[in-house]
N, C-alpha and C. Protein backbone atom coordinates (compact mmCIF):
# COMPACT_ATOMS: atom_id res chain seq x y z
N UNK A 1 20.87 -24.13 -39.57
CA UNK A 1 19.47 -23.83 -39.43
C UNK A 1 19.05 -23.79 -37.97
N UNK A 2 19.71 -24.67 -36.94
CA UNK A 2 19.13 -24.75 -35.25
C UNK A 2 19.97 -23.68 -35.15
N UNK A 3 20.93 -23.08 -35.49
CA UNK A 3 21.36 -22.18 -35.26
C UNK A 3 20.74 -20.71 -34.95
N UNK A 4 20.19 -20.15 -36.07
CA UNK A 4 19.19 -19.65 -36.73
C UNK A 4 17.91 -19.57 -35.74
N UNK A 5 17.73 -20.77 -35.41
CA UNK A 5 16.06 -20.77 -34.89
C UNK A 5 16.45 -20.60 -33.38
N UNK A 6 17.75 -20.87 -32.94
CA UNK A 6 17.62 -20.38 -31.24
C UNK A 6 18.22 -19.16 -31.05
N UNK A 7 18.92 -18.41 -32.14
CA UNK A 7 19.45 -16.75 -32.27
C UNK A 7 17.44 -16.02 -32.53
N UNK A 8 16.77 -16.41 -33.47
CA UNK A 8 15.63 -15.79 -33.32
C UNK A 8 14.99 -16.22 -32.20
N UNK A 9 14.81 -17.22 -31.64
CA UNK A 9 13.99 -17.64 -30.29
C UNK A 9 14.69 -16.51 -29.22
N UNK A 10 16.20 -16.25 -28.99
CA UNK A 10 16.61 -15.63 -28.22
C UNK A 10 16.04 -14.23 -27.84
N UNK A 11 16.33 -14.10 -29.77
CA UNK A 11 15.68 -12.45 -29.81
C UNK A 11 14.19 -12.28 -29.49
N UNK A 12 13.42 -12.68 -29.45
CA UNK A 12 12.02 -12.76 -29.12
C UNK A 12 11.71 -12.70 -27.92
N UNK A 13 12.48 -13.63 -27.43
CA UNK A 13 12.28 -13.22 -26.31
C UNK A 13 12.88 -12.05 -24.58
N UNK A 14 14.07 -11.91 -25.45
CA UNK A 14 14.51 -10.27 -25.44
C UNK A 14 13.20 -9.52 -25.72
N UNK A 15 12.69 -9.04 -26.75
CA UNK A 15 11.93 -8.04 -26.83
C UNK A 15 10.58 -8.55 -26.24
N UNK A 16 10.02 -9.73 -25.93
CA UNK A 16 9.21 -9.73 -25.04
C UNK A 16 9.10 -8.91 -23.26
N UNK A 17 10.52 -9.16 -23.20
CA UNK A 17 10.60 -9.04 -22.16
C UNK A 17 10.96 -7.42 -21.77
N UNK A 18 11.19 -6.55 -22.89
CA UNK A 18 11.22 -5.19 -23.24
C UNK A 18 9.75 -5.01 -23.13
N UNK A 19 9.39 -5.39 -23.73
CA UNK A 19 7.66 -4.88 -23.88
C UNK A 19 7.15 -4.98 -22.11
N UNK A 20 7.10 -5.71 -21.38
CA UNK A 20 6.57 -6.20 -20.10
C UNK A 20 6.82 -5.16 -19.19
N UNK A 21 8.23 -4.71 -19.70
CA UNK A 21 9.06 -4.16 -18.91
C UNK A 21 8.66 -2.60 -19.41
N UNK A 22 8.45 -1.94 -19.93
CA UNK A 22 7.49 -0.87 -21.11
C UNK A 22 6.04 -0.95 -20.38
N UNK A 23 5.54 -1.74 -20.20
CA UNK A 23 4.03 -1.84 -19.68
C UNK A 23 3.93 -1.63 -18.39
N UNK A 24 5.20 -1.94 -17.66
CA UNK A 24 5.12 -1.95 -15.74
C UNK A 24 5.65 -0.22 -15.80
N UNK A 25 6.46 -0.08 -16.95
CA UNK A 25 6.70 1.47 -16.62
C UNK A 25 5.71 2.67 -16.51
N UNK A 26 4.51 2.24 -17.37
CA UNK A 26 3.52 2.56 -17.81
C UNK A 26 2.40 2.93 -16.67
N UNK A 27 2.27 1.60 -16.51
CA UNK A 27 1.46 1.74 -15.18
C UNK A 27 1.92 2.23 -13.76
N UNK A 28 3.41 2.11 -13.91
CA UNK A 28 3.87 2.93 -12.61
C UNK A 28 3.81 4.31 -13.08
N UNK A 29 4.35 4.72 -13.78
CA UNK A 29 3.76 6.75 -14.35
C UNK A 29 2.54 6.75 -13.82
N UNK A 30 1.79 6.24 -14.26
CA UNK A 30 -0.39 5.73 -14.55
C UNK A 30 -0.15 6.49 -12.72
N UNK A 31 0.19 5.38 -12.01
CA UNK A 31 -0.03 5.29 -10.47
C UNK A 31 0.25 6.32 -9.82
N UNK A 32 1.78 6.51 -10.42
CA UNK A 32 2.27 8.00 -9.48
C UNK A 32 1.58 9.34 -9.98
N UNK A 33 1.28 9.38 -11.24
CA UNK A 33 -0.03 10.34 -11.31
C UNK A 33 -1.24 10.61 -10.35
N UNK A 34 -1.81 9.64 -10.44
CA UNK A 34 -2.85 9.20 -9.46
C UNK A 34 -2.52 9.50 -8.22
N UNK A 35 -1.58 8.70 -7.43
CA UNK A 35 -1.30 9.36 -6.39
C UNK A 35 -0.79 10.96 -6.23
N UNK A 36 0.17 11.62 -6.74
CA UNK A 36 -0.04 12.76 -6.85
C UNK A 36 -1.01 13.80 -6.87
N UNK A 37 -2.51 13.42 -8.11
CA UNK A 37 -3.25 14.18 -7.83
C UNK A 37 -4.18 14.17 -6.72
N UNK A 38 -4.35 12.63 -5.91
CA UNK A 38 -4.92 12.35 -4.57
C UNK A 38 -4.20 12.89 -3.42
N UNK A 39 -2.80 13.42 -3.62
CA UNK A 39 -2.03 14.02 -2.48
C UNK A 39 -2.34 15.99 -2.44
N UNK A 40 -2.87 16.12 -4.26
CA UNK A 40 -2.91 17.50 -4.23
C UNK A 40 -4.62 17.73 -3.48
N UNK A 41 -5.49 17.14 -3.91
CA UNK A 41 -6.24 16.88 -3.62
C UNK A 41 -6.61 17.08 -2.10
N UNK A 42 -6.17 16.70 -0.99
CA UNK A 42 -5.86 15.76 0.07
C UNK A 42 -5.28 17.45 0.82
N UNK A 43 -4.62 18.15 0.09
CA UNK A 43 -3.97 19.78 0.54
C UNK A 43 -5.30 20.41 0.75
N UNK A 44 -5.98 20.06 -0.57
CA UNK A 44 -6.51 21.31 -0.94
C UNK A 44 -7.90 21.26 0.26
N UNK A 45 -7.92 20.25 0.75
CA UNK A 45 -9.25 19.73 1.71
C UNK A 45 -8.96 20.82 3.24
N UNK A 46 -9.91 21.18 3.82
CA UNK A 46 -9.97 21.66 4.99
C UNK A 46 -9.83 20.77 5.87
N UNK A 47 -9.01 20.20 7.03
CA UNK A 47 -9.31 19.76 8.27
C UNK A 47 -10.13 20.36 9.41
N UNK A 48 -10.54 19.10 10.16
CA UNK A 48 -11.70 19.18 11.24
C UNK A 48 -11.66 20.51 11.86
N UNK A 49 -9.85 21.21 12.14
CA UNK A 49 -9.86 22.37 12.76
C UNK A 49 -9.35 23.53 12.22
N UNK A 50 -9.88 23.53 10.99
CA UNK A 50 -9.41 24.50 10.02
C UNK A 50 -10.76 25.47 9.43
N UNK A 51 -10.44 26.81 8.85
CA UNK A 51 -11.82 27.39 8.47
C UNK A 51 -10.82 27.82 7.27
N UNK A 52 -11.92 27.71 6.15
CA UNK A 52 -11.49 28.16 4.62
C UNK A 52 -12.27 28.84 4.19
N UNK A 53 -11.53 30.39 3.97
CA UNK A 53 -12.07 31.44 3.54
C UNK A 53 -11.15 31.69 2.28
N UNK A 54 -12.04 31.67 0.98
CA UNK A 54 -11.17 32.30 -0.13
C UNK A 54 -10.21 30.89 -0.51
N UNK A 55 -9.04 31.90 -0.85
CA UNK A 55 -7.92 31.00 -1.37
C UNK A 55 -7.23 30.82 0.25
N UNK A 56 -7.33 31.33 1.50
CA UNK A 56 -6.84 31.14 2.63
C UNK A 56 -7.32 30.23 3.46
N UNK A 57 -6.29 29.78 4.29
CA UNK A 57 -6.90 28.62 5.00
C UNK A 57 -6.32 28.98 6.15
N UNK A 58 -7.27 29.51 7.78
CA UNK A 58 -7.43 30.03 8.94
C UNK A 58 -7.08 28.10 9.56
N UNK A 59 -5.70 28.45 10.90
CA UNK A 59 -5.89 27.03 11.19
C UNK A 59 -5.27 27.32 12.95
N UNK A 60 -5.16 26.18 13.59
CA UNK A 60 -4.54 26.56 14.95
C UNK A 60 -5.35 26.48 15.99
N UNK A 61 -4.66 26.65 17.53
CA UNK A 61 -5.45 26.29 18.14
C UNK A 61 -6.49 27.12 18.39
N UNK A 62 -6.32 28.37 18.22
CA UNK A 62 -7.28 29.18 18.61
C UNK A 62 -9.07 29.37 17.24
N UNK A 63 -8.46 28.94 16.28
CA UNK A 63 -9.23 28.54 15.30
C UNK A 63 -10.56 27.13 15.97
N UNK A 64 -9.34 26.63 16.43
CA UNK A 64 -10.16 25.02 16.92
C UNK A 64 -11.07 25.39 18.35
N UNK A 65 -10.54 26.58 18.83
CA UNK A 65 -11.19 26.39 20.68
C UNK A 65 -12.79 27.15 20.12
N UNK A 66 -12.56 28.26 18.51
CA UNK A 66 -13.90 28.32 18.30
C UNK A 66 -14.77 27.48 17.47
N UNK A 67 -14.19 27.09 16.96
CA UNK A 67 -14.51 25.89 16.25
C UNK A 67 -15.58 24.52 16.86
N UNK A 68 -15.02 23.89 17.79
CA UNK A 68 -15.22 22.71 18.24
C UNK A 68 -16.61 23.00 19.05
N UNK A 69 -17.40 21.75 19.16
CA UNK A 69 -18.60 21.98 19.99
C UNK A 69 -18.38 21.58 21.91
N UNK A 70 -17.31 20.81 21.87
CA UNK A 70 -16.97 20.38 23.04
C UNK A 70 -15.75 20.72 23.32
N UNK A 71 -15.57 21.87 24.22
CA UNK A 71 -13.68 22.28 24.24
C UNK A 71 -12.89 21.16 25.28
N UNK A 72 -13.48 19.99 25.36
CA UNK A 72 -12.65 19.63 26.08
C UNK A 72 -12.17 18.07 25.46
N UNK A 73 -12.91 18.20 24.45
CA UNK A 73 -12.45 17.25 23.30
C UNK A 73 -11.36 17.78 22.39
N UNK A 74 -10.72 18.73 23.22
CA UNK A 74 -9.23 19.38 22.23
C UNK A 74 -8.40 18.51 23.26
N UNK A 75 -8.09 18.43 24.33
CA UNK A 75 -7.03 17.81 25.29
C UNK A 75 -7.69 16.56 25.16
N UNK A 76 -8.63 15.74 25.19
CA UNK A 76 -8.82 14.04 25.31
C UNK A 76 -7.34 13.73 23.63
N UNK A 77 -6.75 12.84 24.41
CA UNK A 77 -6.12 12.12 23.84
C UNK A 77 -7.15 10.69 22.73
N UNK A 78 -8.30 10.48 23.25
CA UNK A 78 -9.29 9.38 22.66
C UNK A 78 -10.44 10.29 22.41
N UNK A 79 -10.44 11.57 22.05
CA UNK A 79 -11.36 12.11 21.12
C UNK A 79 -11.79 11.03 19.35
N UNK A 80 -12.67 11.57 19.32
CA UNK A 80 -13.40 11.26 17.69
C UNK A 80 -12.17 11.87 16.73
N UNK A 81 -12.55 11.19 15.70
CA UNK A 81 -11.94 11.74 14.54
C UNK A 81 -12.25 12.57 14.26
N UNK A 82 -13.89 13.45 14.07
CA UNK A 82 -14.09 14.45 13.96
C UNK A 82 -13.55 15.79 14.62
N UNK A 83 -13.49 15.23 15.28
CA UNK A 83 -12.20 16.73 16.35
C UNK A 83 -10.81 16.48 15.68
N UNK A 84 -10.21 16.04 14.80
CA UNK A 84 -9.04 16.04 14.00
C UNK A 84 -7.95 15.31 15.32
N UNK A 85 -6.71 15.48 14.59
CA UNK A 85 -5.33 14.76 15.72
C UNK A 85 -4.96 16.01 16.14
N UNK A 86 -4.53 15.85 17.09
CA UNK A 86 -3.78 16.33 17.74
C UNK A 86 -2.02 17.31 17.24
N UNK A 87 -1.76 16.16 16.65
CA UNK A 87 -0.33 16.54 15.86
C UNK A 87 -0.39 17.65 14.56
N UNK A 88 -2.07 18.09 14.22
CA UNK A 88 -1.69 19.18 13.45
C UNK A 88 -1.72 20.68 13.66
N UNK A 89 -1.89 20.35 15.32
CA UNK A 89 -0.95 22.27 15.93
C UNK A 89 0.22 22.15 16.20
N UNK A 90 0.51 21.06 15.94
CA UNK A 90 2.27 21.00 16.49
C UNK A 90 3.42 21.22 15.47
N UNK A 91 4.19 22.03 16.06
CA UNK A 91 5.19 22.57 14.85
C UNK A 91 6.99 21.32 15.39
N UNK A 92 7.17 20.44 14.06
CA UNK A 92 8.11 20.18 14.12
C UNK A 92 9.44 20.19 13.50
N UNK A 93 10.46 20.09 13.93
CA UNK A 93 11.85 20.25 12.87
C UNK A 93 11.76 19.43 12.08
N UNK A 94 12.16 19.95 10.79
CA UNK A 94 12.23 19.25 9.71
C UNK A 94 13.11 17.67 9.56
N UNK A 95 14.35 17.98 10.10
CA UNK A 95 15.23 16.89 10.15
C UNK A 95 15.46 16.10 11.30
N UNK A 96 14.28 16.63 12.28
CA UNK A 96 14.56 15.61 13.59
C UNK A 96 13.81 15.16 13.89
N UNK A 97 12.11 15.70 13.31
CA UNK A 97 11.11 15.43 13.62
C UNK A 97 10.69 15.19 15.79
N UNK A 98 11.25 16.19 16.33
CA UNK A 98 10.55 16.84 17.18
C UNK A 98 9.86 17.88 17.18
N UNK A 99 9.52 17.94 18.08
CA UNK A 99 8.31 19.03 18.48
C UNK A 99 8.89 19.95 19.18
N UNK A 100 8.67 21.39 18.82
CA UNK A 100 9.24 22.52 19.26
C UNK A 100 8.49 23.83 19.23
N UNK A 101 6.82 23.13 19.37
CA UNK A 101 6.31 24.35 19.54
C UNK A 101 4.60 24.54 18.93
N UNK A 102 3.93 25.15 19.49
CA UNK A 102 2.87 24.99 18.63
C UNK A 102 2.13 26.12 18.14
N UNK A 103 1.06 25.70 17.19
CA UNK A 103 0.19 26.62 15.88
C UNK A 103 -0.59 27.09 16.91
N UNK A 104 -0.67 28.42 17.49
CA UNK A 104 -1.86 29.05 17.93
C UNK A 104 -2.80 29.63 17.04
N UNK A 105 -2.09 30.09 15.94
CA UNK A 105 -2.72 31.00 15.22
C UNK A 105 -2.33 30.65 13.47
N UNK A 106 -2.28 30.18 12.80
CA UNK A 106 -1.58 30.20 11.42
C UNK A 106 -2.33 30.38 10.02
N UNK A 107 -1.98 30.78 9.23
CA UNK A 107 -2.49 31.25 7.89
C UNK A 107 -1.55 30.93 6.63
N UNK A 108 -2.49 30.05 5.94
CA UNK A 108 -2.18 29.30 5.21
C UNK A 108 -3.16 29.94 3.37
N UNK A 109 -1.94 30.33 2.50
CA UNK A 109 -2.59 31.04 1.44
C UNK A 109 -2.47 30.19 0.58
């Protein structure tokens, strides 16, 4: 009979621990959803030096020199946030992550 009662205690708590483990899976799907649609989201937004016409999105520096109210808040390194970073006219390699060049002009559909 103690036999019995610590083979079912065992099993119980096996499948407790299935279930927990079922529920964290759950909510991690839940999350990475969420984040996903906050990343599509997050595309679909215009930046400070970007103009969105249509399904196209006009970007670069020459976009930004008409853009901006102060052109000399494109070179301050301690510009506002509203003048965007810096790093999104810059074109870098994929696998080395340097810089090799920059967005004067780009179009984005």
């Amino acid at each position: 009979m103690k036999r019995m009662a610590i083979i079912l205690l065992g099993f119980t708590i096996l499948i407790a621990g299935a279930q927990t483990t079922r529920a964290q899976d759950a909510l991690e799907s839940q999350l990475a959803a969420r984040l996903e649609k906050a990343a599509s989201l997050s595309d679909n937004m215009a930046k400070p030096r970007e103009v969105v016409g249509g399904k196209v999105t006009y970007g670069g520096i020459a976009v930004a020199w008409f853009k901006t109210d102060n052109l000399l808040q494109l070179v301050n390194p301690f510009a506002p946030a509203r003048y965007g970073s810096g790093d999104d006219n810059l074109l870098r390699d994929p696998s080395s992550g340097r810089v090799y060049g920059w967005k004067l002009f780009s179009i984005r559909f």
